[in-house]
Each structure stands twice: as structure tokens, then as C-alpha cells.
PDB file of N, CA and C in Angstrom:
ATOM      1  N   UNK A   1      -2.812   7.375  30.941  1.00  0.00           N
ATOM      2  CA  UNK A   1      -2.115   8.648  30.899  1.00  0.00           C
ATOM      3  C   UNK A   1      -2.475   9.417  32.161  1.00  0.00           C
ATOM      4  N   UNK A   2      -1.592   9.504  32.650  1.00  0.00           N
ATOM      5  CA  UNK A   2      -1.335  10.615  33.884  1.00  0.00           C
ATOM      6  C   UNK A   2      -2.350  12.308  33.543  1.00  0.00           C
ATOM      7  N   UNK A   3      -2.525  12.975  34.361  1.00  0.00           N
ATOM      8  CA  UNK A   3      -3.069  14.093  34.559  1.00  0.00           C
ATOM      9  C   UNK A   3      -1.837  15.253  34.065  1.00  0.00           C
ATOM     10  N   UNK A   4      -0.110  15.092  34.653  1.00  0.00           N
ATOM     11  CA  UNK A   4       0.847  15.955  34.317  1.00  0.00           C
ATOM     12  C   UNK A   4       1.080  15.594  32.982  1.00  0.00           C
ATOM     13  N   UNK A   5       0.967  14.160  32.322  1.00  0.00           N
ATOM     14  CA  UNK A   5       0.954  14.497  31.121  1.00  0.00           C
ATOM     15  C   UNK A   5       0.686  15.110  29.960  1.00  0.00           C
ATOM     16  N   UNK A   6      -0.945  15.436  30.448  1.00  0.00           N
ATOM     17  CA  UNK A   6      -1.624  16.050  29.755  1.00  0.00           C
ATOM     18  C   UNK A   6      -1.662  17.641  29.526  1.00  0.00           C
ATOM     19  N   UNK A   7      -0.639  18.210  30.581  1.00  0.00           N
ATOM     20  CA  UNK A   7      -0.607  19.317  30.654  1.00  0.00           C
ATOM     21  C   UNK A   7       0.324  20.139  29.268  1.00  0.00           C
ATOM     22  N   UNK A   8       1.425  19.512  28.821  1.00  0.00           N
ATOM     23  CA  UNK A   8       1.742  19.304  27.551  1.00  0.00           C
ATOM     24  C   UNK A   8       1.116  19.346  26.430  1.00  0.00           C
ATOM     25  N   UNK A   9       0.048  19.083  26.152  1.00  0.00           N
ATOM     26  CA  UNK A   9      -0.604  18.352  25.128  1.00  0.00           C
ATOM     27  C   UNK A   9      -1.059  19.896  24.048  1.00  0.00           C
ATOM     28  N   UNK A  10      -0.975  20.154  23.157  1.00  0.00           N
ATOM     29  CA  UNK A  10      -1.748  21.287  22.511  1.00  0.00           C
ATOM     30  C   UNK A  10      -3.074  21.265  22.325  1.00  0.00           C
ATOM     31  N   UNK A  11      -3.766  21.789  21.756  1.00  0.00           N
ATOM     32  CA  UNK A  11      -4.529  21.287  20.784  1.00  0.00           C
ATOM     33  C   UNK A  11      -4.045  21.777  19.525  1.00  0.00           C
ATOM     34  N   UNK A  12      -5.095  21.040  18.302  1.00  0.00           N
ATOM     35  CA  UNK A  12      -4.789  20.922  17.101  1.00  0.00           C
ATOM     36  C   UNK A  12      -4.493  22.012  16.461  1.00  0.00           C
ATOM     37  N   UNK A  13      -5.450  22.835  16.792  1.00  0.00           N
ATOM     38  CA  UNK A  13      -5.541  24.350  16.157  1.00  0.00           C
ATOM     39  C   UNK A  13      -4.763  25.364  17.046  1.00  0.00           C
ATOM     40  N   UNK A  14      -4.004  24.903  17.952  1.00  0.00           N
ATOM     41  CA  UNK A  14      -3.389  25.939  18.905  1.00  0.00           C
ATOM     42  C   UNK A  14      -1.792  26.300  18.208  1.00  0.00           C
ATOM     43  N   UNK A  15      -1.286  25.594  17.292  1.00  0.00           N
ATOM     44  CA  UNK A  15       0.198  25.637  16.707  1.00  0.00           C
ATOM     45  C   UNK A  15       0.302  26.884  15.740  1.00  0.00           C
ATOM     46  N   UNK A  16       0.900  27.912  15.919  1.00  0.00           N
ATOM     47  CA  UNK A  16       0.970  29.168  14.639  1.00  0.00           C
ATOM     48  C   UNK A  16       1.642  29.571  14.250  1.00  0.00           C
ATOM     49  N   UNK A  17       2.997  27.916  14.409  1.00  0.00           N
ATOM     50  CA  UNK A  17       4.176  27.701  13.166  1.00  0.00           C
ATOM     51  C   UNK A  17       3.625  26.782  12.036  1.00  0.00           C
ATOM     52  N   UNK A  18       4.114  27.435  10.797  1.00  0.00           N
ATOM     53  CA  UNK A  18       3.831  26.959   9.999  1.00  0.00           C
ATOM     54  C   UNK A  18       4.980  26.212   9.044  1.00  0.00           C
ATOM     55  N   UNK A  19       4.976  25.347   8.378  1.00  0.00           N
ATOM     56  CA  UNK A  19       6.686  24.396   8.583  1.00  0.00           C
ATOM     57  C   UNK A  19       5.788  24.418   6.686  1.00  0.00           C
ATOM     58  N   UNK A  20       6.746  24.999   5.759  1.00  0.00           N
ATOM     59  CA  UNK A  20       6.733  24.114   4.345  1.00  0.00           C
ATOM     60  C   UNK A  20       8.035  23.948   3.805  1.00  0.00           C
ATOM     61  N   UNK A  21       8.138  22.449   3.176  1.00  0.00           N
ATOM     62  CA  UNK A  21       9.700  22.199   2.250  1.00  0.00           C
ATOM     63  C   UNK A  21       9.334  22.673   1.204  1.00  0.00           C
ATOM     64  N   UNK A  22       9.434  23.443   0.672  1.00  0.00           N
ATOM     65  CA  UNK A  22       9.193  24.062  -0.539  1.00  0.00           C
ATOM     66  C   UNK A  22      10.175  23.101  -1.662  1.00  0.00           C
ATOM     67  N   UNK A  23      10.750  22.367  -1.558  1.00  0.00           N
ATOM     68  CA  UNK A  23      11.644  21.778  -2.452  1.00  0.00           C
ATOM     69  C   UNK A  23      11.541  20.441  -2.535  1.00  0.00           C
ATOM     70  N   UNK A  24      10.238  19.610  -1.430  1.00  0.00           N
ATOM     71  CA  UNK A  24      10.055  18.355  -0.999  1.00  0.00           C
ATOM     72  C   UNK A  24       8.665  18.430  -2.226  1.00  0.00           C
ATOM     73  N   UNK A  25       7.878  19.924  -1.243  1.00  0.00           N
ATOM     74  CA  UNK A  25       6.804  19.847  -2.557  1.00  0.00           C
ATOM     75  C   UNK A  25       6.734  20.160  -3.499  1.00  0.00           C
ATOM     76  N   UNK A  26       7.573  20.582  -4.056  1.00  0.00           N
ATOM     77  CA  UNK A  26       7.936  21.009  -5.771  1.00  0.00           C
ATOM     78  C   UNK A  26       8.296  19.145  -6.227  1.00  0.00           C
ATOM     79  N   UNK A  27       9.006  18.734  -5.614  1.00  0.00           N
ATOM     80  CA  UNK A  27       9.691  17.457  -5.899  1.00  0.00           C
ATOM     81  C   UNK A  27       8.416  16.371  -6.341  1.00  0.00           C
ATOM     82  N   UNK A  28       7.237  16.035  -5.115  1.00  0.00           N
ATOM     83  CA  UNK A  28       6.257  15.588  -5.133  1.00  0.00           C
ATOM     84  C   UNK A  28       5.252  16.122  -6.322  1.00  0.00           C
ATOM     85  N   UNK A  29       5.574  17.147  -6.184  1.00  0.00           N
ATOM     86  CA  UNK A  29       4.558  17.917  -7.443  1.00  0.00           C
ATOM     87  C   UNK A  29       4.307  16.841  -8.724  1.00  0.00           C
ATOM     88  N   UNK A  30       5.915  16.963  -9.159  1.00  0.00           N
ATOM     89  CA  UNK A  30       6.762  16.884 -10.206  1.00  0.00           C
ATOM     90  C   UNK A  30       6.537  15.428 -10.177  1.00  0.00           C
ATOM     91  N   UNK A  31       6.745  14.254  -9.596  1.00  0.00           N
ATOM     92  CA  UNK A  31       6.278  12.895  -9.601  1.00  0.00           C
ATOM     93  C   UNK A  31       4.859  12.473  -9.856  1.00  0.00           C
ATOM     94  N   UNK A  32       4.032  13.446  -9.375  1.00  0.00           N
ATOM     95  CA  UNK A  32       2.188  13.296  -9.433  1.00  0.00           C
ATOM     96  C   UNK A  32       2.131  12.862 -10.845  1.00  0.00           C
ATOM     97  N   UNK A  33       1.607  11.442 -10.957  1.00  0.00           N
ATOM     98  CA  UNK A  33       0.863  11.058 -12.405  1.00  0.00           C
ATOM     99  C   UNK A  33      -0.315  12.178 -12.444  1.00  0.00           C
ATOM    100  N   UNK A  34      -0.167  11.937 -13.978  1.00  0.00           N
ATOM    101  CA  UNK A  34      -1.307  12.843 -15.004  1.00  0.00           C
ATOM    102  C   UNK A  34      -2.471  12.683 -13.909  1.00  0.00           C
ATOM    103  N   UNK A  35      -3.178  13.642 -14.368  1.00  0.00           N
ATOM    104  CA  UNK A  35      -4.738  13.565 -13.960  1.00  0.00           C
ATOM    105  C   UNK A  35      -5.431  12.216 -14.396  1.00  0.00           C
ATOM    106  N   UNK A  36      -5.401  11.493 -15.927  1.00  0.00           N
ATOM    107  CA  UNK A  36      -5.650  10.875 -16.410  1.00  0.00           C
ATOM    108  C   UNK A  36      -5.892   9.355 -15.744  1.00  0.00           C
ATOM    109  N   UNK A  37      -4.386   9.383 -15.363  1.00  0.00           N
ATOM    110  CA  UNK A  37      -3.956   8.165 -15.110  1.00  0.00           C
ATOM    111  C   UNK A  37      -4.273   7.812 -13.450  1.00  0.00           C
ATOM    112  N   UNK A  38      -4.407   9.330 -12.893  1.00  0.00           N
ATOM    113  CA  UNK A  38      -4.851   9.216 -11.301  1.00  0.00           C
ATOM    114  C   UNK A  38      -6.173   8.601 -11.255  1.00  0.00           C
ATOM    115  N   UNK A  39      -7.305   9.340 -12.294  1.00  0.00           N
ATOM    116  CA  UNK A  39      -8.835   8.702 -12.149  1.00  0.00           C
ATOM    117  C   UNK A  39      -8.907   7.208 -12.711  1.00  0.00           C
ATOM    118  N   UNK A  40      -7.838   6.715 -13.960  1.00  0.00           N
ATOM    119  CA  UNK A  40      -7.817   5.021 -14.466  1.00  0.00           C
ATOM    120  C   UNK A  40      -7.839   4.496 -13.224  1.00  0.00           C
ATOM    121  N   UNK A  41      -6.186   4.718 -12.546  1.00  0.00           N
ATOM    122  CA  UNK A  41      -6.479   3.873 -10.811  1.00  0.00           C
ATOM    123  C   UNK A  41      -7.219   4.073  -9.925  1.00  0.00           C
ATOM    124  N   UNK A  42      -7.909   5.556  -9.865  1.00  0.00           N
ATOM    125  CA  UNK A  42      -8.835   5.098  -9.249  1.00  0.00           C
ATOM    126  C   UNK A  42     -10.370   4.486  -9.458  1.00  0.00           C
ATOM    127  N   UNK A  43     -10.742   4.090 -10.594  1.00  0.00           N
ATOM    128  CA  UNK A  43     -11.201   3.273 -11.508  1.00  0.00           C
ATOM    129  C   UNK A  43     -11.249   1.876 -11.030  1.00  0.00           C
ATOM    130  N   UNK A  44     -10.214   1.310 -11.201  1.00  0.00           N
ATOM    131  CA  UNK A  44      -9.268   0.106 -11.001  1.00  0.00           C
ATOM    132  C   UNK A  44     -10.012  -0.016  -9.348  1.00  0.00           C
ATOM    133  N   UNK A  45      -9.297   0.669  -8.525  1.00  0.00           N
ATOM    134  CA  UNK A  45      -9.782   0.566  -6.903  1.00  0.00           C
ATOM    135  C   UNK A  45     -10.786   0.268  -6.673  1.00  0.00           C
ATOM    136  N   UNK A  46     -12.096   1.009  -7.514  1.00  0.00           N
ATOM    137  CA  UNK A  46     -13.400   1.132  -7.515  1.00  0.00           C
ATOM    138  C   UNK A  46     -13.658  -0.141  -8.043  1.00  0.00           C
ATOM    139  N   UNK A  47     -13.743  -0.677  -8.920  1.00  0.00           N
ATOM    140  CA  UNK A  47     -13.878  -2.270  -9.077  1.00  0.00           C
ATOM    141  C   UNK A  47     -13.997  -2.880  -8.256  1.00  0.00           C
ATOM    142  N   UNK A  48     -12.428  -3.186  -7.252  1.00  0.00           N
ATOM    143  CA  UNK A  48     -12.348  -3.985  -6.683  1.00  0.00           C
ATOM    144  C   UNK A  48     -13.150  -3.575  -4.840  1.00  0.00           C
ATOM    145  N   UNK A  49     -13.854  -2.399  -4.669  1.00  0.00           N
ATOM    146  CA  UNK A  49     -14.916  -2.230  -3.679  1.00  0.00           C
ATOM    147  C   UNK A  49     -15.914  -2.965  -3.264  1.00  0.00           C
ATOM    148  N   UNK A  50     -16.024  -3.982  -3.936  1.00  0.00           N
ATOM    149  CA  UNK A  50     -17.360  -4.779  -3.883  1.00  0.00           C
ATOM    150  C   UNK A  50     -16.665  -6.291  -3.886  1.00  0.00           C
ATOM    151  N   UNK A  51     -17.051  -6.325  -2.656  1.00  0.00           N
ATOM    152  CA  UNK A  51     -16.266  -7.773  -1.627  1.00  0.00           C
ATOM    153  C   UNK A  51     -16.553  -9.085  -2.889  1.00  0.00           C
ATOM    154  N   UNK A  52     -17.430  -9.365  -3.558  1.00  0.00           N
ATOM    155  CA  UNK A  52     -17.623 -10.095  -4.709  1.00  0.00           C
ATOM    156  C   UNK A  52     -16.727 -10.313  -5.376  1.00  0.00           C
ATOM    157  N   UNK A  53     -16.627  -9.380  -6.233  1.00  0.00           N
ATOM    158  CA  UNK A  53     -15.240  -8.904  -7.414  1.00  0.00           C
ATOM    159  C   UNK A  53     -14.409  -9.602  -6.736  1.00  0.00           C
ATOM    160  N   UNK A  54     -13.548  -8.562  -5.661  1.00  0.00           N
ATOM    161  CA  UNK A  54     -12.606  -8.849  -4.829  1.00  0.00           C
ATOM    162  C   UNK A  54     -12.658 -10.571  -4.610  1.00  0.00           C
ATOM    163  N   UNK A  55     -13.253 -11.667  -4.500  1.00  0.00           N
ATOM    164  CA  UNK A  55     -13.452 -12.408  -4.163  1.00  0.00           C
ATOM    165  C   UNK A  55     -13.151 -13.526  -5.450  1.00  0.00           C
ATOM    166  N   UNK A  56     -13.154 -12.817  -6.306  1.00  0.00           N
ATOM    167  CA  UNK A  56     -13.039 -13.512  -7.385  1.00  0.00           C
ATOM    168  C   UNK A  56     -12.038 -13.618  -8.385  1.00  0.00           C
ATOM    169  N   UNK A  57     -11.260 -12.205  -7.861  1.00  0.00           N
ATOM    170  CA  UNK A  57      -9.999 -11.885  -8.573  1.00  0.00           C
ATOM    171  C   UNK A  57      -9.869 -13.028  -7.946  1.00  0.00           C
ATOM    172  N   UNK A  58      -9.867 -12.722  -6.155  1.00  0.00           N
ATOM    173  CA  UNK A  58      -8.420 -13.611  -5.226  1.00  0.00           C
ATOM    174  C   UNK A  58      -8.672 -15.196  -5.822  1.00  0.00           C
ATOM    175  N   UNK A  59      -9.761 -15.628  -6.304  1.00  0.00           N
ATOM    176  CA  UNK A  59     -10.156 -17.051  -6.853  1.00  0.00           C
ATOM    177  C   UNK A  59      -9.212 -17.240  -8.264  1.00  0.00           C
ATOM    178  N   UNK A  60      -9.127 -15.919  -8.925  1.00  0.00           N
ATOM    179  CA  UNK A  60      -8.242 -15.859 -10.444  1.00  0.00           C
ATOM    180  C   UNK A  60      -7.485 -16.544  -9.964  1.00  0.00           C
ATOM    181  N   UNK A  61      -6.853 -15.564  -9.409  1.00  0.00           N
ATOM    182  CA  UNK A  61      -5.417 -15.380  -9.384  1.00  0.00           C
ATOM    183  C   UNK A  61      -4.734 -16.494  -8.836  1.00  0.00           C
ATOM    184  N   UNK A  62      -5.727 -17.265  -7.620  1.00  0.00           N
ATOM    185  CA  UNK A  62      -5.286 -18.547  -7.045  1.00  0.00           C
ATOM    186  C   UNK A  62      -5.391 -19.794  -7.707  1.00  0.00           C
ATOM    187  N   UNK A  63      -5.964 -19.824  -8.896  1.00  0.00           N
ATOM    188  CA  UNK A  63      -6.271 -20.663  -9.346  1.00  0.00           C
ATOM    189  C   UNK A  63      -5.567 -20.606 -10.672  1.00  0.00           C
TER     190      UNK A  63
END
């Protein structure tokens, strides 16, 4: 990257538009599984963290 490129560049915290879809996140809201069902999967995920497990499903499942 060039030197004039950089002259462009913001930083992160320099932007003081603020952009919301109010109708994208109502939408998303509205799709979010239960609380319930968010901590089961992440449950599920947590299992499979430990390269072992993981190692053994992939052995299940291949076998």
C-alpha cells in the first residue's frame, strides 16, 4: 500500500454516522431462538472443543 492511499483511511472511532435498519433488526430479533435453545447449542459446541471428542464423532460417523 502506497503512502496516498493511506491518506483516505479513517480510523475506527473517527465515523459519527450512525446507520440502524430498524426493520432488519426487529426482523432478526424476531428469528433469535429461545434463550433455552441458544445455551443447548451452545452446549453441543462445547462438547465438541476437545480435539478427542471431535475425533471420534469424525470416527462415528465414518464408520
Amino acid at each position: 500500500m502506497n503512502s496516498s492511499s493511506d491518506d483516505h483511511v479513517l480510523a475506527v472511532d473517527g465515523c459519527t454516522v450512525k446507520v440502524v435498519d430498524a426493520d432488519r433488526v426487529a426482523a432478526v430479533h424476531e428469528r433469535m431462538p429461545a434463550a433455552e435453545d441458544l445455551a443447548d447449542t451452545a452446549d453441543v459446541f462445547g462438547l465438541l472443543s476437545d480435539q478427542n471428542r471431535l475425533k471420534l464423532l469424525v470416527a462415528l460417523l465414518d464408520g
